[in-house]
C-alpha atoms as a PDB file:
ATOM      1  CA  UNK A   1     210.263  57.772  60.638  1.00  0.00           C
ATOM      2  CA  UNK A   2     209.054  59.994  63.558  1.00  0.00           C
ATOM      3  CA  UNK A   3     206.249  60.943  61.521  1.00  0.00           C
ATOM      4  CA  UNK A   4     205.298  57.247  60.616  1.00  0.00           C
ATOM      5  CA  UNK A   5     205.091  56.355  64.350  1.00  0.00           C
ATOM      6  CA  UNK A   6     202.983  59.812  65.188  1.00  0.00           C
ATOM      7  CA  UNK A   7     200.317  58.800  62.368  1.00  0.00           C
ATOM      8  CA  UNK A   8     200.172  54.963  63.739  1.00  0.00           C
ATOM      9  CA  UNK A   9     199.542  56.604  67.534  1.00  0.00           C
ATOM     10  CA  UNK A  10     196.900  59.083  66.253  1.00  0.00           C
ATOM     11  CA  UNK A  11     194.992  56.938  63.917  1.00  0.00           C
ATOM     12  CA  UNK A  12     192.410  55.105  65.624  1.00  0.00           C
ATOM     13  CA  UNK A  13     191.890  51.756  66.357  1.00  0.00           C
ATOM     14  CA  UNK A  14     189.440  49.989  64.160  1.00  0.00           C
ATOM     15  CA  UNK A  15     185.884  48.821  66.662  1.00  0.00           C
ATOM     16  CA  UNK A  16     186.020  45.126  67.726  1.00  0.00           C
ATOM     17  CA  UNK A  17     183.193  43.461  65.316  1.00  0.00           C
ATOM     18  CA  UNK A  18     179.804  43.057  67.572  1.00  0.00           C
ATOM     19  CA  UNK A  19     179.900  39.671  69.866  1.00  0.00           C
ATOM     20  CA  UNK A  20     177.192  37.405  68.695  1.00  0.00           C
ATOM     21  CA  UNK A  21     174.357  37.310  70.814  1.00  0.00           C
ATOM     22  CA  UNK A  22     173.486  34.052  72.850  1.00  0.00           C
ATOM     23  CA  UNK A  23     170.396  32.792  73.760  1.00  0.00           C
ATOM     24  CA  UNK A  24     169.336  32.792  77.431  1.00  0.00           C
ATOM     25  CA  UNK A  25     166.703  30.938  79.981  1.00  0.00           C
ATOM     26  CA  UNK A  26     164.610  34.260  79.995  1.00  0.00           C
ATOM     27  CA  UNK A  27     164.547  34.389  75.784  1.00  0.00           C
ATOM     28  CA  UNK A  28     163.685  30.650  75.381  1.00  0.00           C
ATOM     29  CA  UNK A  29     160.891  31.770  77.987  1.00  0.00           C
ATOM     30  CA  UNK A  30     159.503  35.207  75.879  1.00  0.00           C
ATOM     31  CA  UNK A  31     159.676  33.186  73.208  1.00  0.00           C
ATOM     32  CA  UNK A  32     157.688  30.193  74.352  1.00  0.00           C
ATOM     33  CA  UNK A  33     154.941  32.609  76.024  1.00  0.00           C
ATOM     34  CA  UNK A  34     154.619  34.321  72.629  1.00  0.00           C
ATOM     35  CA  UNK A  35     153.994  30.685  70.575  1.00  0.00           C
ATOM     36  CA  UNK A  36     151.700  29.697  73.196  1.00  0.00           C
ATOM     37  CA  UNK A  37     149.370  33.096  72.868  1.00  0.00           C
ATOM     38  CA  UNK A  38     149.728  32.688  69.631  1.00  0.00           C
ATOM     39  CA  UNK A  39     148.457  29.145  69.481  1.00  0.00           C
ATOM     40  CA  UNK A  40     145.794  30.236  71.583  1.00  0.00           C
ATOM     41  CA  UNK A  41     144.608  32.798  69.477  1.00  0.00           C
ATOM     42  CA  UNK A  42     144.188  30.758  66.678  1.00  0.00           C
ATOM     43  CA  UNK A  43     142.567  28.178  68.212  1.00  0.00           C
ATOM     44  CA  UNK A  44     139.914  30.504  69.735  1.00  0.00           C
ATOM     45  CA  UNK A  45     139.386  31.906  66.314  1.00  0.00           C
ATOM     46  CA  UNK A  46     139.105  28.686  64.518  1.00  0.00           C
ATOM     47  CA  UNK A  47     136.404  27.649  67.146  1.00  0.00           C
ATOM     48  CA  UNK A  48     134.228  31.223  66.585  1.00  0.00           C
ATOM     49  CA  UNK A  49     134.689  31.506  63.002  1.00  0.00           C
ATOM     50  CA  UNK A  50     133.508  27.764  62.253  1.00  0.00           C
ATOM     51  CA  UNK A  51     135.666  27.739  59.258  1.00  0.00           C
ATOM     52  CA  UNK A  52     136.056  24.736  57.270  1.00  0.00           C
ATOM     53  CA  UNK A  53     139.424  25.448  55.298  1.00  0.00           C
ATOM     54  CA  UNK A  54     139.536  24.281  51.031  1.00  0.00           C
ATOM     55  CA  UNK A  55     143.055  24.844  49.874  1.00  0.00           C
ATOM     56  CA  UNK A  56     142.497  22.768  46.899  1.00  0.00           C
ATOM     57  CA  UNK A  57     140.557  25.318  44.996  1.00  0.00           C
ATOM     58  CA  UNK A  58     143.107  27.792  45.635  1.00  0.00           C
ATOM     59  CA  UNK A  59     146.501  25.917  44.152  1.00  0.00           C
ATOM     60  CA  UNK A  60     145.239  25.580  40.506  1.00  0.00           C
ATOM     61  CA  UNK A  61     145.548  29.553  40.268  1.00  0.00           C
ATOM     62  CA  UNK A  62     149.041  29.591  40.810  1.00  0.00           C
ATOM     63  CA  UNK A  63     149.978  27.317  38.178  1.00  0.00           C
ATOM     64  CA  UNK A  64     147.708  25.800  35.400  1.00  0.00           C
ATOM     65  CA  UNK A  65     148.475  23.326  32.619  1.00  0.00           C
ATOM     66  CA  UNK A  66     148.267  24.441  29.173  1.00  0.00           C
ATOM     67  CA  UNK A  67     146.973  22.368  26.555  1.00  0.00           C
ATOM     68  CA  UNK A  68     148.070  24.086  23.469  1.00  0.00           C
ATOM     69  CA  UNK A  69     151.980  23.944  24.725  1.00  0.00           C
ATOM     70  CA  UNK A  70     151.624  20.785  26.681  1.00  0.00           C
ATOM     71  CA  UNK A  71     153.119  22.590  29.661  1.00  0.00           C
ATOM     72  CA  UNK A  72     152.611  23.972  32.828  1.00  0.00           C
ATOM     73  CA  UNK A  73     152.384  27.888  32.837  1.00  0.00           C
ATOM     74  CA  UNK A  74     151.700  31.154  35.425  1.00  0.00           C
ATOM     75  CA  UNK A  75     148.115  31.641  36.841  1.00  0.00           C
ATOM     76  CA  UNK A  76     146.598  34.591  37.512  1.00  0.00           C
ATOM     77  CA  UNK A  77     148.685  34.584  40.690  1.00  0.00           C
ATOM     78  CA  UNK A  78     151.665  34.065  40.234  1.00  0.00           C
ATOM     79  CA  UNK A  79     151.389  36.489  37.021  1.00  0.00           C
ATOM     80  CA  UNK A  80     150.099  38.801  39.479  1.00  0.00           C
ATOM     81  CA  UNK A  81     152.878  37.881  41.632  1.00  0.00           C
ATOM     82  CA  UNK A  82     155.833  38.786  38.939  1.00  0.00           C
ATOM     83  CA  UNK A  83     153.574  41.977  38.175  1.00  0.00           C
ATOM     84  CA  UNK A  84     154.527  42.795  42.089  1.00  0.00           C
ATOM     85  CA  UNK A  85     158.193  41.948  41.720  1.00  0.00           C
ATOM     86  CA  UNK A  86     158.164  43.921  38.217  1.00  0.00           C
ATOM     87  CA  UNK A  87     156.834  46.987  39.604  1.00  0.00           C
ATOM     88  CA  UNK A  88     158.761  46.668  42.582  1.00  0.00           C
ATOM     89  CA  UNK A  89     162.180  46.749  41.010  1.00  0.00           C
ATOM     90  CA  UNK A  90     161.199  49.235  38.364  1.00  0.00           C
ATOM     91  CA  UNK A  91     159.583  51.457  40.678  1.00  0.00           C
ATOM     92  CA  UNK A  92     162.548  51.426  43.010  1.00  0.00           C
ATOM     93  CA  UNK A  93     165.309  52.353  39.937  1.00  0.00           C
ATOM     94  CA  UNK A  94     163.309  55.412  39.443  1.00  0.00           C
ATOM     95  CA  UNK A  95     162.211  56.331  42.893  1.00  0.00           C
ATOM     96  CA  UNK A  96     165.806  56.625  43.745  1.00  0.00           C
ATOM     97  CA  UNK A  97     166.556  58.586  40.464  1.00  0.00           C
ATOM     98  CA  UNK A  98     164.121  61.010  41.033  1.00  0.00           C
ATOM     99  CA  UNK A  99     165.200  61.063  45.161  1.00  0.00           C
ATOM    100  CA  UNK A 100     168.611  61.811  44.107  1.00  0.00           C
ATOM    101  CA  UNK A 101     167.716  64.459  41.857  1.00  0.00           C
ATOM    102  CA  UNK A 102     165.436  66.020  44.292  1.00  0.00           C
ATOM    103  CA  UNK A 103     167.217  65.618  47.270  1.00  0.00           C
ATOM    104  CA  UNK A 104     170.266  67.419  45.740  1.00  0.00           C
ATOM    105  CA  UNK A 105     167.882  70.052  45.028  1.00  0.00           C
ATOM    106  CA  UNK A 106     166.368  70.106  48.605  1.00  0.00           C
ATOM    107  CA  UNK A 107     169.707  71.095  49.756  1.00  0.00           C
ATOM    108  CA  UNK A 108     171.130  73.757  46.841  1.00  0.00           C
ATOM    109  CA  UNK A 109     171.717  76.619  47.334  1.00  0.00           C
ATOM    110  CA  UNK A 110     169.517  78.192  45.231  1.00  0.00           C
ATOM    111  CA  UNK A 111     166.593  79.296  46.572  1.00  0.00           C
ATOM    112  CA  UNK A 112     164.353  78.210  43.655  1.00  0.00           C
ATOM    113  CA  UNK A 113     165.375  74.896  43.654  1.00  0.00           C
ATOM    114  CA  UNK A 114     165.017  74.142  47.343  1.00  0.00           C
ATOM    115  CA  UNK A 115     160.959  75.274  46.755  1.00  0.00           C
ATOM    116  CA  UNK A 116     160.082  73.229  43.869  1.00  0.00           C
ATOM    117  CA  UNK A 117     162.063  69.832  45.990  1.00  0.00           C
ATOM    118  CA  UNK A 118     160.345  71.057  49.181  1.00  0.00           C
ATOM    119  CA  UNK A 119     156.872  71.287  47.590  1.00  0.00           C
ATOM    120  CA  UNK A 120     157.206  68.142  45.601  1.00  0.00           C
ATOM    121  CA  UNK A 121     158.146  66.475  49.311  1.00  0.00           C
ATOM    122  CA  UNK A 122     155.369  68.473  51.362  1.00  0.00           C
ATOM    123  CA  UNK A 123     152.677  67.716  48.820  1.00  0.00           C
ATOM    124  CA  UNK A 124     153.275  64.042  47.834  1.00  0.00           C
ATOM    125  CA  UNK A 125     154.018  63.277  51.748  1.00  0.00           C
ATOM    126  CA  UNK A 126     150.573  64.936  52.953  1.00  0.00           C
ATOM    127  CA  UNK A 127     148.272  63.231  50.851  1.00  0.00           C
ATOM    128  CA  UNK A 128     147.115  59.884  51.619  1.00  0.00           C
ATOM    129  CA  UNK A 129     148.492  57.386  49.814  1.00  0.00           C
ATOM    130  CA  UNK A 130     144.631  55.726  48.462  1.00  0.00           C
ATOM    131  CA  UNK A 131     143.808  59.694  47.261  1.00  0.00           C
ATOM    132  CA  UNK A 132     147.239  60.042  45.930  1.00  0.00           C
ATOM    133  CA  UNK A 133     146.926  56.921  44.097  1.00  0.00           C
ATOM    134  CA  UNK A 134     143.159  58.336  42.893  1.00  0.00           C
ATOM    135  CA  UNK A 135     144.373  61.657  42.130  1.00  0.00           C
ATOM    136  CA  UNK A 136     147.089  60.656  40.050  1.00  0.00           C
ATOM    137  CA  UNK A 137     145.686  58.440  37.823  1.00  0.00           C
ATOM    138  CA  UNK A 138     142.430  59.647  37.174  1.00  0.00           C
ATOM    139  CA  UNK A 139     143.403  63.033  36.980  1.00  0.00           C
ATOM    140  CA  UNK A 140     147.209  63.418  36.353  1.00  0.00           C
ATOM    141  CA  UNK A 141     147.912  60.462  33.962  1.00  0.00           C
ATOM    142  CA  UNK A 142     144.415  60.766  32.225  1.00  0.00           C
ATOM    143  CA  UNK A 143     146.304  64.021  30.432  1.00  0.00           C
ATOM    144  CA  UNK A 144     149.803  62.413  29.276  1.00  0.00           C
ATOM    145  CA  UNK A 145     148.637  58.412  28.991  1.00  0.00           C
ATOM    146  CA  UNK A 146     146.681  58.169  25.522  1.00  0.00           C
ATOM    147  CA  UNK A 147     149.404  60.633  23.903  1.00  0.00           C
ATOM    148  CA  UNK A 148     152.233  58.594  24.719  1.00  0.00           C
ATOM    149  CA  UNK A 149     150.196  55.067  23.151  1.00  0.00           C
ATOM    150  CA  UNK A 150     152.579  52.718  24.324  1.00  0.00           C
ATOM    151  CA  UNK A 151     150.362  49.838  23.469  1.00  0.00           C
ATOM    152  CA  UNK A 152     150.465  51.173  19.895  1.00  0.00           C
ATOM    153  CA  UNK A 153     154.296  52.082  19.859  1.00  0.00           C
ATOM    154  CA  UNK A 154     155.233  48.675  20.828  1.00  0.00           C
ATOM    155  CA  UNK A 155     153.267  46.661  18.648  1.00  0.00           C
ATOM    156  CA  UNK A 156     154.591  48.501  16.109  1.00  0.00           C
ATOM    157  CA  UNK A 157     158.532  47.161  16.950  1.00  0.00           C
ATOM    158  CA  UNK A 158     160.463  43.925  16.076  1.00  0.00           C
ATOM    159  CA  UNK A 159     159.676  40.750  17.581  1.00  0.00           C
ATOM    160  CA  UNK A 160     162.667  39.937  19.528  1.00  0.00           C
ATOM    161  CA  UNK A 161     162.234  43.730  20.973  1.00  0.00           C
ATOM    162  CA  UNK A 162     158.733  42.749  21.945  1.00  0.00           C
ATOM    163  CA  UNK A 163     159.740  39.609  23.662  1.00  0.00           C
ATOM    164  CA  UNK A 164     162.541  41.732  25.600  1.00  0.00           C
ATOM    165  CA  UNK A 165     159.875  44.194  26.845  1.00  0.00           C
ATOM    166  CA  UNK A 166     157.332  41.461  27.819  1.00  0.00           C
ATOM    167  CA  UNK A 167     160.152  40.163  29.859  1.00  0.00           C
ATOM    168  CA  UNK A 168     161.102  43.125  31.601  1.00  0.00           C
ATOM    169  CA  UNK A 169     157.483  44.846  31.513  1.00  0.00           C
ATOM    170  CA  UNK A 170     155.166  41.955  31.506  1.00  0.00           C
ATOM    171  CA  UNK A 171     152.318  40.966  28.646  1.00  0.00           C
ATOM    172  CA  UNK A 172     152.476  43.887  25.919  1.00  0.00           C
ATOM    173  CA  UNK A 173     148.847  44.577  26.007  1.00  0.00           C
ATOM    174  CA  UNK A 174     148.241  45.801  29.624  1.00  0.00           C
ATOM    175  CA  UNK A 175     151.506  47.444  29.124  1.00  0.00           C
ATOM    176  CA  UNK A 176     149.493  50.659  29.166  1.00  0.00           C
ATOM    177  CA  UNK A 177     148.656  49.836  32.860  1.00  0.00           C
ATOM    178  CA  UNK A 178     152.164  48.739  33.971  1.00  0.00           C
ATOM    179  CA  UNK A 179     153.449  52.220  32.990  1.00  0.00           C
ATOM    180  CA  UNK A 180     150.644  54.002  34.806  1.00  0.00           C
ATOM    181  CA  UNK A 181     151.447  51.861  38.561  1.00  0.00           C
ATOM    182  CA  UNK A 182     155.045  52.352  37.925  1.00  0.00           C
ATOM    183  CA  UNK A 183     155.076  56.027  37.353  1.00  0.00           C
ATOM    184  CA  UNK A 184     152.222  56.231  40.156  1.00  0.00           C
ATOM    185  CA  UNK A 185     154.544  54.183  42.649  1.00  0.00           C
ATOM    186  CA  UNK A 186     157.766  55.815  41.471  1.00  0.00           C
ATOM    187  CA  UNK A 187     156.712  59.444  42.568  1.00  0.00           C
ATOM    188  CA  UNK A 188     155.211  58.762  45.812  1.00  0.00           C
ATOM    189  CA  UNK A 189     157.727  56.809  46.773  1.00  0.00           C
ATOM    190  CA  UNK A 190     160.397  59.080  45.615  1.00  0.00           C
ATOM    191  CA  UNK A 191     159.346  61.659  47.781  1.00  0.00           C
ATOM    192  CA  UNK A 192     160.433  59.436  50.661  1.00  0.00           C
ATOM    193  CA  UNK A 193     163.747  58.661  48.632  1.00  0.00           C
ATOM    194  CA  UNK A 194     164.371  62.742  48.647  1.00  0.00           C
ATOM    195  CA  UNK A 195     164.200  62.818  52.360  1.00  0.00           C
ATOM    196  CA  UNK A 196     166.231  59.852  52.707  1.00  0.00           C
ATOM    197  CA  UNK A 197     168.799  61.384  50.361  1.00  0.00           C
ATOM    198  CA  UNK A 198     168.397  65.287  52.138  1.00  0.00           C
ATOM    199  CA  UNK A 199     169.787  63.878  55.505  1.00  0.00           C
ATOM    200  CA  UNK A 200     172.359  61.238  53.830  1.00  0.00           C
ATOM    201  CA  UNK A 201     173.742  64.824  52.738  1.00  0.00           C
ATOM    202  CA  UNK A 202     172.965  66.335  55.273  1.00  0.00           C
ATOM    203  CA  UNK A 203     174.654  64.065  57.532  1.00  0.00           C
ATOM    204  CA  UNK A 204     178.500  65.007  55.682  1.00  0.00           C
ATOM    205  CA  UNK A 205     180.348  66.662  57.820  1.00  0.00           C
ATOM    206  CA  UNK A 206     180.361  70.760  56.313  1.00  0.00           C
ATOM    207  CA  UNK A 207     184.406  69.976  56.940  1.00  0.00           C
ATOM    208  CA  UNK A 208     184.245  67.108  54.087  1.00  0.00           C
ATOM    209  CA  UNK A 209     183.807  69.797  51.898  1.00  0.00           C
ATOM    210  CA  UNK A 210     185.889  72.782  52.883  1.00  0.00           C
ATOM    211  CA  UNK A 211     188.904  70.599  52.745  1.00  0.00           C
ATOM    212  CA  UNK A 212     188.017  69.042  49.451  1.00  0.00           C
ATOM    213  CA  UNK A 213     187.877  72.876  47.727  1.00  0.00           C
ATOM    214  CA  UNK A 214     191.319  73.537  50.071  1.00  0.00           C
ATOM    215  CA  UNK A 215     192.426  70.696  47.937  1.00  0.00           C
ATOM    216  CA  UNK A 216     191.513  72.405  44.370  1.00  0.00           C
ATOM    217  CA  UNK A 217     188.143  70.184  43.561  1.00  0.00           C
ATOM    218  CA  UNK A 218     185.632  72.264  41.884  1.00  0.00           C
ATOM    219  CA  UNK A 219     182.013  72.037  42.744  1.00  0.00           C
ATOM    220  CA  UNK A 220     180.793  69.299  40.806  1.00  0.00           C
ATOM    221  CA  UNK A 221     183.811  66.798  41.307  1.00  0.00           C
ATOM    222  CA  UNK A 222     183.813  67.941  45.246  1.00  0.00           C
ATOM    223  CA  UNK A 223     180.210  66.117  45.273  1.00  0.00           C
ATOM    224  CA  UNK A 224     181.139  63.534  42.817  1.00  0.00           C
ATOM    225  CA  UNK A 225     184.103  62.119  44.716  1.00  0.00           C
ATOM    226  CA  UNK A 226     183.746  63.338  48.589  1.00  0.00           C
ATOM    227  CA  UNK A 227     180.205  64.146  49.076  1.00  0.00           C
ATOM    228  CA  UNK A 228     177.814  61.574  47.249  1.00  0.00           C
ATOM    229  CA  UNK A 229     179.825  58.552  48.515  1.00  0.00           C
ATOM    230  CA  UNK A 230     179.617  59.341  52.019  1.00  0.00           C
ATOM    231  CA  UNK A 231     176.056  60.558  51.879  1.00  0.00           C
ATOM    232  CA  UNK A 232     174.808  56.971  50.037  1.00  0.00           C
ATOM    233  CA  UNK A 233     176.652  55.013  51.981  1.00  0.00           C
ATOM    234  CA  UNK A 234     174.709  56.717  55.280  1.00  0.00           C
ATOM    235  CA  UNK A 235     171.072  55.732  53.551  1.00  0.00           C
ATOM    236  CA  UNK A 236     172.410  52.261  52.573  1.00  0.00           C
ATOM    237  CA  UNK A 237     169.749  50.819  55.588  1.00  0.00           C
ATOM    238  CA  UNK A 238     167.329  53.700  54.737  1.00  0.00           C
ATOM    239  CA  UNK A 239     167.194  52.700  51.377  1.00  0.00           C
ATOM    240  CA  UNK A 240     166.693  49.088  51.587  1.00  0.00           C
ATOM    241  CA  UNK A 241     163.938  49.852  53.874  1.00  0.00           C
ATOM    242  CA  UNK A 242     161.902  51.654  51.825  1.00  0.00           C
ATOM    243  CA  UNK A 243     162.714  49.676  48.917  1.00  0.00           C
ATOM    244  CA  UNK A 244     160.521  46.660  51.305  1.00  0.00           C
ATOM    245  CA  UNK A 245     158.160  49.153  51.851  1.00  0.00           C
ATOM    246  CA  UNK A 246     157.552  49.753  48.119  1.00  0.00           C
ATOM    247  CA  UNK A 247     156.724  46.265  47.485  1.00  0.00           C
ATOM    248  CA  UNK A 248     153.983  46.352  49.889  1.00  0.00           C
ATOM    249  CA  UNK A 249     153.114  49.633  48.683  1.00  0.00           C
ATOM    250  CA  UNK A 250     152.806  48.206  44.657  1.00  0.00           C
ATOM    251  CA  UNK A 251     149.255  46.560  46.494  1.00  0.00           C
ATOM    252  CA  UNK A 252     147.657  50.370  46.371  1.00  0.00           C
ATOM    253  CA  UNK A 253     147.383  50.311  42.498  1.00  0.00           C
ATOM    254  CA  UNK A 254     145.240  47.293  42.863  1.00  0.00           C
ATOM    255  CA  UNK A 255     142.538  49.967  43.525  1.00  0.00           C
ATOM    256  CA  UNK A 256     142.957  51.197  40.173  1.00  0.00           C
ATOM    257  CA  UNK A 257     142.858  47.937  38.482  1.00  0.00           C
ATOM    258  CA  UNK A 258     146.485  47.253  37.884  1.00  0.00           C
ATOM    259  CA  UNK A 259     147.049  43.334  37.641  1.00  0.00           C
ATOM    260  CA  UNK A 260     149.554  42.620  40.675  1.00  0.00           C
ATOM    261  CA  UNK A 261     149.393  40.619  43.252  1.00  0.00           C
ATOM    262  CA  UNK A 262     146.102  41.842  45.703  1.00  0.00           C
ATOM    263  CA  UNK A 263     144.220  42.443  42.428  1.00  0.00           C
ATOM    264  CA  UNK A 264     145.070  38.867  41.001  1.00  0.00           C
ATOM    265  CA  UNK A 265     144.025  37.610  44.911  1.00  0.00           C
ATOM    266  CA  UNK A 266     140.347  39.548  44.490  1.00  0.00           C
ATOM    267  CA  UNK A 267     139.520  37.782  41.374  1.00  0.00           C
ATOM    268  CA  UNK A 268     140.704  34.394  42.448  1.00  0.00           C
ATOM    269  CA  UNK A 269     138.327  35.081  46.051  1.00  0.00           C
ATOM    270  CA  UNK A 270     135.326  35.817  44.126  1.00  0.00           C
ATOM    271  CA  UNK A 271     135.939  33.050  41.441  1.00  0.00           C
ATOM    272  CA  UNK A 272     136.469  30.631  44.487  1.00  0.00           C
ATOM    273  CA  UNK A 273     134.804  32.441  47.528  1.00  0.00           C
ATOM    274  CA  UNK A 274     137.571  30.992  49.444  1.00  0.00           C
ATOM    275  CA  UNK A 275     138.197  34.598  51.041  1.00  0.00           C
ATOM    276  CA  UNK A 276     140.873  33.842  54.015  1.00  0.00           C
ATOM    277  CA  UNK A 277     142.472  30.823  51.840  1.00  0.00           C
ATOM    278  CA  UNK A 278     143.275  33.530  49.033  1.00  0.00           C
ATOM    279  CA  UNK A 279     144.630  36.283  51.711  1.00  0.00           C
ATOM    280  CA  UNK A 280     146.282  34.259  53.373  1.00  0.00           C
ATOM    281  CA  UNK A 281     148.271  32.875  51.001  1.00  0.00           C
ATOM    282  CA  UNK A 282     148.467  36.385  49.661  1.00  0.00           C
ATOM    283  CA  UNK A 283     149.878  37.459  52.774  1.00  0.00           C
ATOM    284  CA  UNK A 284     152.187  34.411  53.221  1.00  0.00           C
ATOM    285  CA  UNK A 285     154.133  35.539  49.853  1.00  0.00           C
ATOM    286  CA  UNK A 286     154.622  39.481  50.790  1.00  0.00           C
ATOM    287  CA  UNK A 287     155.703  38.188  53.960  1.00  0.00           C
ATOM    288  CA  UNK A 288     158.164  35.754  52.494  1.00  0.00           C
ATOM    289  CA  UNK A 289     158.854  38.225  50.360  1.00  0.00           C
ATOM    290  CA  UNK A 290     159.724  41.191  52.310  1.00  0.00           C
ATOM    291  CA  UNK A 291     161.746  38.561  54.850  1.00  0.00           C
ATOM    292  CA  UNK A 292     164.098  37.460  52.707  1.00  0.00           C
ATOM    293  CA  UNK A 293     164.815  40.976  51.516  1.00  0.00           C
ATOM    294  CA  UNK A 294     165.248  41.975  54.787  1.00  0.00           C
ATOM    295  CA  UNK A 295     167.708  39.118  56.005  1.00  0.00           C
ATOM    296  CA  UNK A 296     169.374  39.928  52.667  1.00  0.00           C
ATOM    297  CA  UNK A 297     170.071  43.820  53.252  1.00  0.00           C
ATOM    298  CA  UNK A 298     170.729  43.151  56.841  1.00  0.00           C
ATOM    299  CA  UNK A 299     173.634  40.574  55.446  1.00  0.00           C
ATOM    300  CA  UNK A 300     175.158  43.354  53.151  1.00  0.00           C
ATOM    301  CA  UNK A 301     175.115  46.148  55.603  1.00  0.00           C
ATOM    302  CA  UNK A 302     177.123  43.473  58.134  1.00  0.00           C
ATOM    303  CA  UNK A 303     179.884  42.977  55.613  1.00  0.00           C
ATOM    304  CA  UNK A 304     179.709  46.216  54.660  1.00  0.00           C
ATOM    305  CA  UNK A 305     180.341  47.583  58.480  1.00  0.00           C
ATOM    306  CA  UNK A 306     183.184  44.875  58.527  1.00  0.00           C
ATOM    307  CA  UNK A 307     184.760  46.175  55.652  1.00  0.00           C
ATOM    308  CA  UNK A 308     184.831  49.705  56.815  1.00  0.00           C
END
């Protein structure tokens, strides 16, 4: 009983949840200031560029209606569009597979281990991302691409498995390309995953562990069960950050003449020359994009603070 009423005095008091933030005069007048010089500079740029604006060549790209099927299908962008969202997901699966894997390694504590990690990090993180995206695929992939044949492989599978894959990997026959972005995305942005992951394990306590071997865990189940959880639930915010950044990112293998979004946007501009009609609606959907992401992760880490 004694005991009981020691724990309930030592153990701390959960934190008070954040009070929510009210508006004020001085906010309402930031706010209005920055609409106004915003305003301002559009209006001065719509006088010196002389623009007239043509939306209506732009819409038919996003959606077209097909004769044959007597129904309304993707344009080139809104295919480019689910290209984007495509590469994005798949790209972030394995950028944080190979972050974990690396990241574990950047902290082992064998010596051998830590120097492959650390040069995969120092070299991938030192290049710029455009010569990166060069060197890769002109160089790198060029060596592993035509043995693998995917194009060949899959056309050579069931039907229902080929409708699967075009659903999950877009149209079959520039899945050649698809693989090449995605593997090109996934390890330059895993790099920045193996950093992320390095100081989520980092940032356990050296006690976590002592107590867990005073306790009888081996090795592997002391990381399973005390270490890992900890260390992802640090990077949660990390995580979902660069995962936003990746999806602007997927734009670089545009250069290389991967179908996403910005390459989808230069053909429709030079079929249309409607250059800032194009961009900017370009730049309206990775902004919509990357905002409701970010409202969305900012909405789980909330609960999840609650719940801890």
């Amino acid at each position: 009983m004694a005991g009981d009423e020691a724990a309930a005095v030592i153990a701390p008091r959960p934190a008070p949840p954040p009070a929510r933030y009210r508006w004020g005069l001085l906010d309402a007048f930031w706010l209005a200031l920055i609409a106004s010089i915003a305003v301002a500079i559009a209006w001065r740029s719509h006088g010196a560029l002389s623009y007239n604006w043509d939306w209506s060549s732009v819409w038919p790209f996003i959606v077209k209606y097909d004769t044959a099927s007597a129904s309304w299908v993707p344009n080139l962008l809104l295919q480019g569009l689910m290209t984007t969202v495509r590469l994005a997901l798949w790209g972030m699966l394995l950028a944080t597979l190979i972050g974990l894997l690396m990241g574990w390694m950047r902290n082992h504590r064998r010596l051998l281990l830590r120097l492959i990690a650390s040069s995969y990090v120092m070299t991938v993180r030192n290049i710029p991302p455009v010569v990166f995206v060069f060197i890769f695929v002109y160089f790198i992939s060029s060596q592993f691409m035509p043995a693998l044949a995917l194009d060949t492989r899959v056309g050579q599978l069931p039907a229902p498995i080929q409708e699967l894959l075009s659903v999950l990997f877009g149209p079959l026959n520039l899945i050649n390309n698809f693989f090449l972005g995605l593997i090109c995305l996934s390890v330059f942005t895993g790099a920045y995953v193996t950093e992320i992951v390095r100081a989520g394990l980092q940032s356990v306590p050296a006690g976590q562990s002592e107590a867990a071997h005073s306790l009888g865990l081996s090795d592997v189940d002391t990381m399973r069960w005390v270490i890992w959880p900890q260390a992802l639930r640090n990077v949660l915010p990390s995580l979902s950050g660069q995962f936003i950044q990746l999806i602007k990112d997927s734009s670089l293998v545009s250069l290389v003449s991967i179908q996403e979004l910005s390459f989808m946007a230069q053909d429709v501009q030079v079929s249309t020359q409607r250059v800032f009609e194009v961009f900017v609606l370009t730049a309206g959907v990775y902004f919509c994009i990357c905002f409701v992401l970010s409202q969305l992760f900012a909405h789980l880490e909330r609960r999840h603070g609650r719940s801890r």
